[in-house]
PDB file of N, CA and C in Angstrom:
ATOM      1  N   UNK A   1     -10.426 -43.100   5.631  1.00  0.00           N
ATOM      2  CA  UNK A   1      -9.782 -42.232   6.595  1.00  0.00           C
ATOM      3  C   UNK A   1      -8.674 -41.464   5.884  1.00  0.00           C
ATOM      4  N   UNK A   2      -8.536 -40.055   6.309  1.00  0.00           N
ATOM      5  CA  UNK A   2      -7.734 -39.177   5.728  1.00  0.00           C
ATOM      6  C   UNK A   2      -6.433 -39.144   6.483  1.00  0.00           C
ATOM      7  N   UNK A   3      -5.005 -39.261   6.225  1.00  0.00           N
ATOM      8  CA  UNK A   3      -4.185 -39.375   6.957  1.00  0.00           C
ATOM      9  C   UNK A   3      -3.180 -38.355   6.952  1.00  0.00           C
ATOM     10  N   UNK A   4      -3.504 -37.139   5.963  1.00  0.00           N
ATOM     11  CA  UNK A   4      -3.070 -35.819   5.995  1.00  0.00           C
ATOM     12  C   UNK A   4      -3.896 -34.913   5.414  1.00  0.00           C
ATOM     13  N   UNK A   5      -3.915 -33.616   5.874  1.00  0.00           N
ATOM     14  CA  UNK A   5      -4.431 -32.732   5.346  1.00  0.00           C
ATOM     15  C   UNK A   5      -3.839 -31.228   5.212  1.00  0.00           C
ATOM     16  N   UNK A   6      -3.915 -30.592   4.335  1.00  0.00           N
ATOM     17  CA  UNK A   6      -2.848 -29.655   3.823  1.00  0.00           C
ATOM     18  C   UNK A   6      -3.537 -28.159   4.030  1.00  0.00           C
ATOM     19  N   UNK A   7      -3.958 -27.548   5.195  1.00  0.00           N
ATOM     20  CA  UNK A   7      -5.011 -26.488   5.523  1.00  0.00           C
ATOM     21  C   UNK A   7      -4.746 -25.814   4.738  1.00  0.00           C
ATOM     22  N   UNK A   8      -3.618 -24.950   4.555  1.00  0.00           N
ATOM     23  CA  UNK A   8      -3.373 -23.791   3.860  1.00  0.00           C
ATOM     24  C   UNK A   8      -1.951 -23.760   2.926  1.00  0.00           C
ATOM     25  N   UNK A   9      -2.078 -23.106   1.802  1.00  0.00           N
ATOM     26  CA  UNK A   9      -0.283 -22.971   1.692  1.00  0.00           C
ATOM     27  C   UNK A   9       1.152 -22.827   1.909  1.00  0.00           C
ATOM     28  N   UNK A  10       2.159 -23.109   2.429  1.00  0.00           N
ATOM     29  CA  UNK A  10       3.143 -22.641   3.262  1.00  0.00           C
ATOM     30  C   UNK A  10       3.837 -21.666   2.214  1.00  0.00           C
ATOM     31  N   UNK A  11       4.365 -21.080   3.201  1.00  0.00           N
ATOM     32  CA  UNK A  11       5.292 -19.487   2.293  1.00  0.00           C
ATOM     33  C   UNK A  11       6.523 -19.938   2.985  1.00  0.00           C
ATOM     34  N   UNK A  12       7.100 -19.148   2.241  1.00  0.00           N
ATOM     35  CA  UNK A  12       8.847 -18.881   2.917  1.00  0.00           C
ATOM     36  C   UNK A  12       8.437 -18.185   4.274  1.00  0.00           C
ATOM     37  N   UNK A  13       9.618 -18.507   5.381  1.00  0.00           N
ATOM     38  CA  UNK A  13       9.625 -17.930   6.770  1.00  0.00           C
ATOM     39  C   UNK A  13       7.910 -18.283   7.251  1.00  0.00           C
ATOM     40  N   UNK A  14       7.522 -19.206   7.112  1.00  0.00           N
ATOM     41  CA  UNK A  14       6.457 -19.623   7.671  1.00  0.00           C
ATOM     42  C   UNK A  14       6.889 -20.397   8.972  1.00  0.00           C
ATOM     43  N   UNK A  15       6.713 -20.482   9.973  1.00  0.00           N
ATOM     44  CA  UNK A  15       6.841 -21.248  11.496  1.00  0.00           C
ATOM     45  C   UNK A  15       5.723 -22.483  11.468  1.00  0.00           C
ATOM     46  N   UNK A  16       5.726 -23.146  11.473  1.00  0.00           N
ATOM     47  CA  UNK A  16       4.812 -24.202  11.402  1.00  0.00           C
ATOM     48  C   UNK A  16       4.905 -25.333  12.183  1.00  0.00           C
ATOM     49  N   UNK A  17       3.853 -26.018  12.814  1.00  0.00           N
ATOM     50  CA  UNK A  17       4.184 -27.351  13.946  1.00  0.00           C
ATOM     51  C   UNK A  17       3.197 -28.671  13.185  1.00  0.00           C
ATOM     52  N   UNK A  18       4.255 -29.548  13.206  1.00  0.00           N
ATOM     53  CA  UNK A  18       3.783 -31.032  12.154  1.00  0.00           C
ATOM     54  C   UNK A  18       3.370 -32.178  13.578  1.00  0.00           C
ATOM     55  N   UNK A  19       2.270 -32.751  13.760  1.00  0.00           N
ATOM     56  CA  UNK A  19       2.178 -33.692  14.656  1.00  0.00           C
ATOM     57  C   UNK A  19       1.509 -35.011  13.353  1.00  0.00           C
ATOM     58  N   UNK A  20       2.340 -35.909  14.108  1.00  0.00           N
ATOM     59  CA  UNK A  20       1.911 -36.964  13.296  1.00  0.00           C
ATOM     60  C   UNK A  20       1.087 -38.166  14.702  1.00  0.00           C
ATOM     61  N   UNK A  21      -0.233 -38.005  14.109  1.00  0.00           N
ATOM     62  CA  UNK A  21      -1.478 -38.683  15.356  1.00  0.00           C
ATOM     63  C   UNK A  21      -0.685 -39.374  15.844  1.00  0.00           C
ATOM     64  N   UNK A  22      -1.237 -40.191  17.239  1.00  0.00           N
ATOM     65  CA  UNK A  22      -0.068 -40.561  18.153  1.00  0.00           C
ATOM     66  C   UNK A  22      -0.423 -42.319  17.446  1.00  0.00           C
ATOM     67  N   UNK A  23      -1.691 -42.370  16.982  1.00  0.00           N
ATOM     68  CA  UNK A  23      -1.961 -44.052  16.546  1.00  0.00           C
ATOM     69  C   UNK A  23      -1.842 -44.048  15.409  1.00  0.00           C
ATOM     70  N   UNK A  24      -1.112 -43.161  14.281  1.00  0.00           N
ATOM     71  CA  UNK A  24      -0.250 -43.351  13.322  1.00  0.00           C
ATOM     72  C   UNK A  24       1.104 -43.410  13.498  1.00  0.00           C
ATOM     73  N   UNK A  25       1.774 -43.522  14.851  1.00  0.00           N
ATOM     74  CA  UNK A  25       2.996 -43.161  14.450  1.00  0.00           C
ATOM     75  C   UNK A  25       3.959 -44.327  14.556  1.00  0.00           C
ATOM     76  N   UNK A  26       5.159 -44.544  14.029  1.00  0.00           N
ATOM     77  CA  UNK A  26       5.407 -46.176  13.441  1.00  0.00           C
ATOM     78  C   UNK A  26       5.347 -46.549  12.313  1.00  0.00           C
ATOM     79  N   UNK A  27       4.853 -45.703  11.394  1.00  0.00           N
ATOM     80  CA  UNK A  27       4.400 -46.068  10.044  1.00  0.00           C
ATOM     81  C   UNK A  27       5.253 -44.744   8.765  1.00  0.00           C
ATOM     82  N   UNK A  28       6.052 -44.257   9.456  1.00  0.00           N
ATOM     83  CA  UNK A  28       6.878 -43.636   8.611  1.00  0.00           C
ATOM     84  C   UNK A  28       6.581 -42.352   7.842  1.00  0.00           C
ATOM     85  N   UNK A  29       4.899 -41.838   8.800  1.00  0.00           N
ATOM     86  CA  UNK A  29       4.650 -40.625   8.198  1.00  0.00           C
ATOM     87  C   UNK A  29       5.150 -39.532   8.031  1.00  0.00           C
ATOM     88  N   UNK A  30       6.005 -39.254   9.266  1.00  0.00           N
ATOM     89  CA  UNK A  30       6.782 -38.162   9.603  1.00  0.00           C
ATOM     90  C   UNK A  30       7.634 -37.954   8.303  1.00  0.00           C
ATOM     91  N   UNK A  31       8.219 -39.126   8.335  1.00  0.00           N
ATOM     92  CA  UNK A  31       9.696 -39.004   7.329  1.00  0.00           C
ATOM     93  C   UNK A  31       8.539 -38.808   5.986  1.00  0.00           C
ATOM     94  N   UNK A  32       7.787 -39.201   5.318  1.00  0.00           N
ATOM     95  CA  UNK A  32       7.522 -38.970   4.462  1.00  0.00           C
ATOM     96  C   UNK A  32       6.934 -37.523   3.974  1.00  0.00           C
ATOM     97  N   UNK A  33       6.262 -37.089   5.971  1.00  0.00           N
ATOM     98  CA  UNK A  33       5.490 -35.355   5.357  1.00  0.00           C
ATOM     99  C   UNK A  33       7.118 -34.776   5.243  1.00  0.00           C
ATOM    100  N   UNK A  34       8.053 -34.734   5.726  1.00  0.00           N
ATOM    101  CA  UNK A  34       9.217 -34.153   5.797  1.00  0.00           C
ATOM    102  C   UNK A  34      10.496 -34.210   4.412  1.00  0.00           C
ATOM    103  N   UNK A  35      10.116 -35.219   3.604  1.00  0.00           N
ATOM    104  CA  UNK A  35      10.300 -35.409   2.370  1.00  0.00           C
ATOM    105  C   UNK A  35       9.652 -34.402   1.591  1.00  0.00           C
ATOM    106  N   UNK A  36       8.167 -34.675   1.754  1.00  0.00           N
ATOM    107  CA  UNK A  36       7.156 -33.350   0.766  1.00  0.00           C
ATOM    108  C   UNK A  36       7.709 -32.292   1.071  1.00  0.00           C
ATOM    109  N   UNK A  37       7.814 -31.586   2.288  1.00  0.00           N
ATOM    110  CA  UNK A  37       8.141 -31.102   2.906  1.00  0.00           C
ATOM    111  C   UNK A  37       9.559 -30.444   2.310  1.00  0.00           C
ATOM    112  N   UNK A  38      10.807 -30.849   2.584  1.00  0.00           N
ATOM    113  CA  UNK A  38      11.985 -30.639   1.685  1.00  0.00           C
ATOM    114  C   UNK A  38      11.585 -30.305   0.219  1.00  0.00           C
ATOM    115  N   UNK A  39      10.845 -30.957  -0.580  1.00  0.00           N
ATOM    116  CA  UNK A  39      10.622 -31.036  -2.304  1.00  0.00           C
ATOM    117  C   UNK A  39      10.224 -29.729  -2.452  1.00  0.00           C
ATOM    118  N   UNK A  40       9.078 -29.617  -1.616  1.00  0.00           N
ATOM    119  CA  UNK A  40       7.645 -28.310  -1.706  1.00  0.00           C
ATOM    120  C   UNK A  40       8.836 -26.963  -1.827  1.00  0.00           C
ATOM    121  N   UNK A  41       9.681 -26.737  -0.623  1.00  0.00           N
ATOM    122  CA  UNK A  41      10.341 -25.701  -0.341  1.00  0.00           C
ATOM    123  C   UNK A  41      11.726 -25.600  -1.579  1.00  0.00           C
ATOM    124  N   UNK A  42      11.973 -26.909  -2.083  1.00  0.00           N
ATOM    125  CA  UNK A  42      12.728 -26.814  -3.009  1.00  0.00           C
ATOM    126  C   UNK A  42      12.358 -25.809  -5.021  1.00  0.00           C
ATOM    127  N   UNK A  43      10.985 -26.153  -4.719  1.00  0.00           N
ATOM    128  CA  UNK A  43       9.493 -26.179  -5.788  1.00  0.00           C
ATOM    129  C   UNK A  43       9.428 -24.432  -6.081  1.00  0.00           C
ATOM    130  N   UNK A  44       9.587 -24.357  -4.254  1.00  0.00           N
ATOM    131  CA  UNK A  44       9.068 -22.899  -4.429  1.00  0.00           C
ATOM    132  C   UNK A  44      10.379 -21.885  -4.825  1.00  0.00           C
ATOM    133  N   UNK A  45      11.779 -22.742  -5.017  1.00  0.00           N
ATOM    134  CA  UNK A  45      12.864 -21.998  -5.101  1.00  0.00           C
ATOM    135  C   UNK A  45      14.090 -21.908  -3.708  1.00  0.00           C
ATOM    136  N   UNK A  46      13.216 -22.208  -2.609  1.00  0.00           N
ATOM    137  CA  UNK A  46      13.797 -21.990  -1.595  1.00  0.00           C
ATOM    138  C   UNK A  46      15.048 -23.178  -1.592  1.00  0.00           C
ATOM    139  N   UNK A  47      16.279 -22.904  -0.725  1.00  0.00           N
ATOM    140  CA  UNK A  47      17.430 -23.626  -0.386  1.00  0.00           C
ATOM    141  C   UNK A  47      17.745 -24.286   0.576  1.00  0.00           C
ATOM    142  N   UNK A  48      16.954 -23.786   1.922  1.00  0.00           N
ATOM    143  CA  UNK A  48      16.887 -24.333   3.285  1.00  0.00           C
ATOM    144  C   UNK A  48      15.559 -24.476   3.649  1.00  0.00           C
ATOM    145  N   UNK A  49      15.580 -25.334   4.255  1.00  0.00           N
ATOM    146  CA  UNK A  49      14.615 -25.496   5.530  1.00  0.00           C
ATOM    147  C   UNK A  49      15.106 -26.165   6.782  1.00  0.00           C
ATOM    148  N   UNK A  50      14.500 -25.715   7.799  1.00  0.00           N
ATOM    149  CA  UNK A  50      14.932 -26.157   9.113  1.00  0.00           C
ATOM    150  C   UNK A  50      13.751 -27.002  10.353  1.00  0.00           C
ATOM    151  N   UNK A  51      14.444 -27.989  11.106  1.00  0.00           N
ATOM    152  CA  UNK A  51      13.538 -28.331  11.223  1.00  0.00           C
ATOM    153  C   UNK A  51      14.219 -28.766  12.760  1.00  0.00           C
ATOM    154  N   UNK A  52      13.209 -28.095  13.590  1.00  0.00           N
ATOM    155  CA  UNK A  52      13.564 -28.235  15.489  1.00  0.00           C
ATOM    156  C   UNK A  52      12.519 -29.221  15.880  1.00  0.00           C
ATOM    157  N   UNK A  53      13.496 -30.439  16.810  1.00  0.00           N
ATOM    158  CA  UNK A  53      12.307 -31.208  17.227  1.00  0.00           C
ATOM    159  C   UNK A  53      12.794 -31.206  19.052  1.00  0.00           C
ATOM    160  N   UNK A  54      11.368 -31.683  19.691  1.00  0.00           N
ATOM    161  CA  UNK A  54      11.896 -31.717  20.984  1.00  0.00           C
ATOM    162  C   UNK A  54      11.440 -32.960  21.585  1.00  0.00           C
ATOM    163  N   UNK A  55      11.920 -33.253  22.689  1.00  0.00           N
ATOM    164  CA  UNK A  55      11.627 -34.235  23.163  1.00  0.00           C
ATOM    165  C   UNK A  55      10.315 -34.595  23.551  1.00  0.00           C
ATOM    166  N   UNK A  56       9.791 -33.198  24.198  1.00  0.00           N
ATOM    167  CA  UNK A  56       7.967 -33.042  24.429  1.00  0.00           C
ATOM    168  C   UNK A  56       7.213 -33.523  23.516  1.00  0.00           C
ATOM    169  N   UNK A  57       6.370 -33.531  23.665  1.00  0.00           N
ATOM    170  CA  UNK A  57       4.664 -33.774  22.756  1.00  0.00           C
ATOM    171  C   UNK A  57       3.736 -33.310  23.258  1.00  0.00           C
ATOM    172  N   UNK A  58       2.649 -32.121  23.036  1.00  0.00           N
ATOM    173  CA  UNK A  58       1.736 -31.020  22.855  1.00  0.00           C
ATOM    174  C   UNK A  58       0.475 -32.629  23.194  1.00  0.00           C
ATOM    175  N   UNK A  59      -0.488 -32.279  24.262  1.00  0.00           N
ATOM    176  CA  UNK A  59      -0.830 -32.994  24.616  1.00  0.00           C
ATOM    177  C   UNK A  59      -2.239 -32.966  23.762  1.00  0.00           C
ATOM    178  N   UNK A  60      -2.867 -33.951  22.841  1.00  0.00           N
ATOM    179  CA  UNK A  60      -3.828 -34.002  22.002  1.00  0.00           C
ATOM    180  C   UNK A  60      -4.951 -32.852  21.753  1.00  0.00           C
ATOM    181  N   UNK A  61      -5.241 -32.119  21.140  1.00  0.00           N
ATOM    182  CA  UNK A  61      -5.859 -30.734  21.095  1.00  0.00           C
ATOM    183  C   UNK A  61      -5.670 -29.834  21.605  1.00  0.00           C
ATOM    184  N   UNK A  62      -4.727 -29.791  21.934  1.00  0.00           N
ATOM    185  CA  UNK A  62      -3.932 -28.329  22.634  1.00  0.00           C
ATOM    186  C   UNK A  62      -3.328 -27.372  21.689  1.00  0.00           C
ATOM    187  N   UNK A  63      -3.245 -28.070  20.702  1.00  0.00           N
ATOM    188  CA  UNK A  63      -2.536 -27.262  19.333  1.00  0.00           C
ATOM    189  C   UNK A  63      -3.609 -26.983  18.522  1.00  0.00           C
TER     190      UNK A  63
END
């Protein structure tokens, strides 16, 4: 079983939405895509990244 997958490249000023499956979650994926995540944008030169979370959750294939 594959537990991430990386569709396309991210660019600078890219908008992007991270769901971590609802029967993975507990297991510290988040923090870890959000680590890559920080490095990648560091990689590419960039200084910031930002990151909005909400209380909701996008109800399974709706995204």
């Amino acid at each position: 079983m594959t537990n991430a997958v990386i569709i396309r490249e991210v660019m600078p000023n890219d908008d992007l939405s991270v769901v971590v499956d609802e029967r993975q979650r507990g297991r510290k994926i988040g923090s870890q895509l959000l680590m890559f995540a920080e490095n990648y944008v560091k990689a590419l030169g960039c200084d910031k990244i930002e990151l909005v979370s909400g209380l909701h959750r996008r109800q399974s294939g709706a995204h």
